[in-house]
Structure formats: structure tokens, C-alpha cells
Protein backbone atom coordinates (compact mmCIF):
# COMPACT_ATOMS: atom_id res chain seq x y z
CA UNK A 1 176.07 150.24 156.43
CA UNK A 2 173.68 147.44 158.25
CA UNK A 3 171.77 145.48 155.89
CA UNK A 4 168.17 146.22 154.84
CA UNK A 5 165.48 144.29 157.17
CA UNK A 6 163.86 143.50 153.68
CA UNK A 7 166.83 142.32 152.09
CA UNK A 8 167.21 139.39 155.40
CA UNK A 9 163.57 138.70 154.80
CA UNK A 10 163.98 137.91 151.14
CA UNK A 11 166.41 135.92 151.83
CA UNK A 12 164.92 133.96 154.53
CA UNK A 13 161.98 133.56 152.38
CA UNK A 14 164.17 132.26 149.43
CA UNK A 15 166.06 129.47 151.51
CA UNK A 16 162.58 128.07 153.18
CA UNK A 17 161.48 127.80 149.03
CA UNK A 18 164.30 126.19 147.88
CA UNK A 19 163.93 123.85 151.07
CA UNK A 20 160.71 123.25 150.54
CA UNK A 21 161.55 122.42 146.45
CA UNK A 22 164.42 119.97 147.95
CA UNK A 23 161.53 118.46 150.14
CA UNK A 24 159.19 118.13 147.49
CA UNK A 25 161.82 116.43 144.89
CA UNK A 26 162.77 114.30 147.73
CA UNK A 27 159.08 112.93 148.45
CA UNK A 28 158.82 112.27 144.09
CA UNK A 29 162.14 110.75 144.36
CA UNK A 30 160.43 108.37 146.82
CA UNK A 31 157.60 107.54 145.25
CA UNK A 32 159.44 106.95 142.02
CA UNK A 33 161.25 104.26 143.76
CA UNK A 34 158.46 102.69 145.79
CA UNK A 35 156.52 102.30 142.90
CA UNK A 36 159.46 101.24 141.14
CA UNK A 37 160.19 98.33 144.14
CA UNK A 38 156.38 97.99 144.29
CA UNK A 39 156.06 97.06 140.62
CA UNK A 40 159.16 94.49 140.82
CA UNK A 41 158.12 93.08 143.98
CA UNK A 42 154.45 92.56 142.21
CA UNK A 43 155.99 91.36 138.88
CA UNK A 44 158.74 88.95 141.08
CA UNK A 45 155.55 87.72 143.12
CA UNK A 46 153.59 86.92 139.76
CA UNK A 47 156.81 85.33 137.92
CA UNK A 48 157.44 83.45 140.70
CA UNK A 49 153.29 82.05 141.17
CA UNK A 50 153.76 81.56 137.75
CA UNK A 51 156.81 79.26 137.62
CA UNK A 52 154.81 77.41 141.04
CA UNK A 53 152.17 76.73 138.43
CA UNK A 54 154.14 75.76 135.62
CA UNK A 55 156.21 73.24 137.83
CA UNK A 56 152.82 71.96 139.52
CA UNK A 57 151.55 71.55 135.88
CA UNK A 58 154.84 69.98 134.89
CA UNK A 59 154.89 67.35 137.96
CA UNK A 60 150.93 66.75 136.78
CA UNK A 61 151.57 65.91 133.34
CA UNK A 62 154.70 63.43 134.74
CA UNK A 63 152.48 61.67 137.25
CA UNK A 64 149.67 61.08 133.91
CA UNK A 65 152.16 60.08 131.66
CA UNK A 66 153.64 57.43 134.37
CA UNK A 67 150.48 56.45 135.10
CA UNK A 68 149.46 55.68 131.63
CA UNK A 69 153.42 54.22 130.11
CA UNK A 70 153.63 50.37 130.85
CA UNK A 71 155.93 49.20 133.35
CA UNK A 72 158.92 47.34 132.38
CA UNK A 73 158.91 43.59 133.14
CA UNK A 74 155.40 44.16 134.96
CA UNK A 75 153.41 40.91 135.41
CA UNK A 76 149.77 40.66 134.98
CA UNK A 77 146.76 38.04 136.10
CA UNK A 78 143.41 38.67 134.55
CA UNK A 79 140.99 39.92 137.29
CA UNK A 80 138.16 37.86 136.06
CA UNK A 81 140.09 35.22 137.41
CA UNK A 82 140.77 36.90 140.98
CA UNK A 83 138.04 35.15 143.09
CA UNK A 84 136.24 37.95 145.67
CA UNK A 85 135.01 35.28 147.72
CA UNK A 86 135.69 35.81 151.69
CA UNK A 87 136.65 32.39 153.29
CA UNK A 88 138.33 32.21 156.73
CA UNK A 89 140.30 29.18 155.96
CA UNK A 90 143.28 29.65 154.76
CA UNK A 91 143.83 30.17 150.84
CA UNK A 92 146.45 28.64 148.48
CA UNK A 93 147.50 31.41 146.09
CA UNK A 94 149.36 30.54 142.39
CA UNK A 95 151.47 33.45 142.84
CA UNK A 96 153.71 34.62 145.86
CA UNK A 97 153.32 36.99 147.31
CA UNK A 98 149.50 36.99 146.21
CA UNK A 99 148.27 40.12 143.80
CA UNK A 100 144.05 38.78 144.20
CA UNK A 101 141.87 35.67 145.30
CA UNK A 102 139.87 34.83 147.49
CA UNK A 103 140.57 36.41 151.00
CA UNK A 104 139.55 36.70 154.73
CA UNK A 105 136.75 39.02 155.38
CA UNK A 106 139.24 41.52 157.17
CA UNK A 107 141.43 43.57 155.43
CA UNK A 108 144.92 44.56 156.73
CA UNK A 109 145.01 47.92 158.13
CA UNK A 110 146.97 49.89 154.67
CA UNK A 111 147.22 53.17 155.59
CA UNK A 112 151.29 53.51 154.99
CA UNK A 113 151.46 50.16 157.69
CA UNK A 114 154.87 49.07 158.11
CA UNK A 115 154.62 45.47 159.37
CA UNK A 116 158.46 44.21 160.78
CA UNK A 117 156.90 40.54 160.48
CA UNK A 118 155.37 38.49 158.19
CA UNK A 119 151.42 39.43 157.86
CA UNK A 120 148.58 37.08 156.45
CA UNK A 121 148.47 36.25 152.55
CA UNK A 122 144.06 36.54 153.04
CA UNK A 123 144.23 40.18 154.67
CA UNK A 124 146.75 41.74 152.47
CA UNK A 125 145.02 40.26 149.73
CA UNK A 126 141.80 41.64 150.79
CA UNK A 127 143.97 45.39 150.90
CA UNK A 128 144.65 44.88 147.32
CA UNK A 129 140.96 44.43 146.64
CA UNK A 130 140.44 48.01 148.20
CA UNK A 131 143.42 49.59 145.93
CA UNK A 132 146.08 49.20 148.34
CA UNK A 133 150.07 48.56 146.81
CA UNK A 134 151.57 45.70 148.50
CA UNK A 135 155.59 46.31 149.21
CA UNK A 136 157.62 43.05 150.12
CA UNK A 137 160.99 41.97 150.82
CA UNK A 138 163.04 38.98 151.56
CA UNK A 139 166.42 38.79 153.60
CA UNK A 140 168.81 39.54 150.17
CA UNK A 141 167.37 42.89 150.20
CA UNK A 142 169.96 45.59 151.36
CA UNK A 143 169.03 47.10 154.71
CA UNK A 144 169.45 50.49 153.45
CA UNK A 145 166.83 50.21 150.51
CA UNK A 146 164.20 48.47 152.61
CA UNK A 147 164.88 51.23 155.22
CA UNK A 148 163.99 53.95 152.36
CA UNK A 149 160.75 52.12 151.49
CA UNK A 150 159.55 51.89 155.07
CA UNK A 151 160.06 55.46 154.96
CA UNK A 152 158.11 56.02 151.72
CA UNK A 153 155.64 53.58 152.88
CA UNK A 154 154.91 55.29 155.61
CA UNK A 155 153.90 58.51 154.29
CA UNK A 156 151.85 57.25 151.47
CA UNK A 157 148.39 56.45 152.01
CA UNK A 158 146.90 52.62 150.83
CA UNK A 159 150.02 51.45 150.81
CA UNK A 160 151.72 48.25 153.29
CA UNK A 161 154.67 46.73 153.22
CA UNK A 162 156.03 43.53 155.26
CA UNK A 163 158.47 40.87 154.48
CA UNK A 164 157.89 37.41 152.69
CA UNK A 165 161.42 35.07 153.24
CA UNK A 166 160.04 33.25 150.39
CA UNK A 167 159.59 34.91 147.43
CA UNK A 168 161.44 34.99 144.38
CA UNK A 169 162.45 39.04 144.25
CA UNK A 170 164.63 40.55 146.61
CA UNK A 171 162.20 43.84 146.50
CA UNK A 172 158.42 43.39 145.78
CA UNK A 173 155.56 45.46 144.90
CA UNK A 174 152.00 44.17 144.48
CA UNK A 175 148.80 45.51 143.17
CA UNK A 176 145.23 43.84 142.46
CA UNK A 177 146.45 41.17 139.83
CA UNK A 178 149.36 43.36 139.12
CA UNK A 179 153.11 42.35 140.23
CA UNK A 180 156.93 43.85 139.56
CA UNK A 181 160.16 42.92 140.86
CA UNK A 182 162.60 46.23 141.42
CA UNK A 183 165.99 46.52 141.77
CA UNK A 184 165.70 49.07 144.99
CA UNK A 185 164.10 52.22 146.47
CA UNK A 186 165.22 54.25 143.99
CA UNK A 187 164.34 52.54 140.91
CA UNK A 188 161.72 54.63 138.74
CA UNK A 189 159.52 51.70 138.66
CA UNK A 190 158.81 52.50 142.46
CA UNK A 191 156.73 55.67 142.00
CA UNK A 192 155.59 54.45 138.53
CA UNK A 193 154.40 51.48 140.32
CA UNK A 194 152.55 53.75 143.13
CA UNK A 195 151.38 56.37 140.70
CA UNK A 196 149.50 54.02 138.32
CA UNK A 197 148.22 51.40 141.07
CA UNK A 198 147.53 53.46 144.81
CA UNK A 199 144.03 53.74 144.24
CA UNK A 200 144.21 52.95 140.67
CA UNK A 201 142.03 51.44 138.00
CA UNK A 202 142.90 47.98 138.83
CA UNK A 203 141.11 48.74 142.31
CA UNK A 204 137.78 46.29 142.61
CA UNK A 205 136.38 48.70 145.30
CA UNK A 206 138.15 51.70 145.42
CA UNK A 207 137.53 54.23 147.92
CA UNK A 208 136.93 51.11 150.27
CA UNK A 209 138.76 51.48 154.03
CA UNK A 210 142.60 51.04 154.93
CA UNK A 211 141.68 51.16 158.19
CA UNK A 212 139.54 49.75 160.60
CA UNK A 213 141.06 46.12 159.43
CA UNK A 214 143.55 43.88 161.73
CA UNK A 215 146.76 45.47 162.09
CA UNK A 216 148.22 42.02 163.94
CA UNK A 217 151.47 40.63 163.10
């Protein structure tokens, strides 16, 4: 006996329903999960910014503490007694290298300058004046280390370095009446020395040029 006509069409119309009710929990399945992987994503995204933030905020609060703790066996000249005065004879300092005095009109050119010979005592000095950190070095200083400053030097703004055979440290940093002898590039008293002093309140005209100077050797 053939099937009823009505019978195939029932049928029919029962298998395009149920495909359509797969369809539809397919397309909420989806959505579930893309807002599920949308809200992660978004929550990831925020976690993350906020960690960025927190580390930011962390590094912050390091660079004011460093820049406020004293640094150890840090020498000191009072800068009332740093004469400003711009002579262009040549000026006898007490100290070596010289952290203030009186100094050529020109300033050496301190905008992360690496100088491979010995520079002027009056330009540098007059670098110091406009908040510029001084790096020196003598021939007992290991290759390696004064390679590393050269490098930090270089990509730090108001800062110079160049070497001075004569003086008493192996490794050298100077400020505006403020002086330290380190034991290498990777002492701590490097960046506290470049924290507290690039720029820093010690600075008789801050703001002043690092370039434009003399940037002979």
C-alpha cells in the first residue's frame, strides 16, 4: 500500500523543524561562546593594562625613592662656593675631574656625547652647570664596563662621558658639586647617580642647552 502524500509531507515538514531547532541552538551555542571569549579577551586586556600600570607605578615610586636615598660614599662641594664666572683662560680646579667653577663660555655638547679623548675641564664644567652628569674613566677601568657606559651614555640625554688618565677612580661620575667613585657599569650607584642628578636639583640652570656647545676633542 504506497504511503499517504500527507504522511511524506509531515514528515518533510518535521525534519526542516528540527533542522531549523539544530540551527538555532547552534547560532546560541555561538554566541554563548563569543561572548564568553569576548568577556575574557576584555577582562585579559584590562588585567593586563592594569599590571602595565601597576609596574609603571612601581618603576615610578623606585626612580623617587633613588632619587631622594643618599648615595653611598658620595662626595659633596657647597655650590655657593662653585664660581659661575666665564673666563677663557684656563681654570685650576681643587677637585679632578672638576664637579663646578668657573668655566669657558661654551659648554660641551651633552646630549649622551661619547668623547674617545680627553675633552676640556672649562666646557664640561660649564655642562654640569646646565644639569649634565659627567662619566669618566682612566686606563685601570675594564674595557668591558666602560664599553657598557658608552652604551648607556649614549642613550641618555645630558649626559657625557670621556676619559681623564689622571684621576683617582677607575670609573667616575660627576654632577654640579656632586662626585662618586663606582665600582663598574653595573653598580646601583650608576642609575642612582643619573636618576637623582640628570637634570636634577643640583642643576644651576636647568633646562639650559646640551647642544649647540663645542663637541671638539
Amino acid at each position: 500500500m504506497a504511503a499517504h502524500p500527507n504522511a511524506s509531507t509531515a514528515d518533510r515538514r518535521a525534519r526542516i523543524e528540527e533542522m531549523r531547532r539544530a540551527e538555532k541552538a547552534r547560532e546560541r551555542r555561538n554566541r554563548i561562546i563569543t561572548i564568553t571569549l569576548s568577556t575574557v579577551v576584555v577582562a585579559g586586556l584590562v588585567g593586563f593594562g592594569a599590571y602595565v600600570l601597576d609596574k609603571e607605578s612601581d618603576e615610578k615610586a623606585q626612580e623617587v625613592a633613588s632619587a631622594k636615598a643618599p648615595i653611598r660614599d658620595e662626595k659633596s662641594w657647597d655650590p655657593k662656593k662653585l664660581g659661575r664666572n666665564h673666563p677663557t683662560t684656563p681654570v685650576s680646579y681643587p677637585m679632578k675631574p672638576p664637579v663646578g667653577g668657573d668655566h669657558h663660555p661654551v659648554w660641551m655638547n651633552c646630549d649622551g656625547d661619547v668623547y674617545k679623548k680627553p675633552i676640556r675641564n672649562e666646557n664640561a664644567v660649564h655642562s654640569l652647570e646646565h644639569g649634565a652628569v659627567w662619566v669618566t674613566y682612566n686606563g685601570k677601568a675594564p674595557a668591558a664596563e666602560v664599553k657598557k657606559l658608552e652604551e648607556k651614555v649614549g642613550k641618555t640625554p645630558y649626559t657625557l662621558m670621556s676619559p681623564v688618565e689622571d684621576q683617582a677612580g677607575a670609573i667616575m661620575l660627576s654632577a654640579w658639586g656632586k662626585q662618586v667613585t663606582v665600582d663598574g657599569a653595573d653598580d646601583p650607584r650608576v642609575n642612582q647617580f643619573f636618576t637623582k642628578y640628570v637634570q636634577g636639583p643640583q642643576t644651576p640652570e636647568p633646562g639650559a642647552a646640551c647642544t649647540g656647545g663645542t663637541g671638539q676633542q
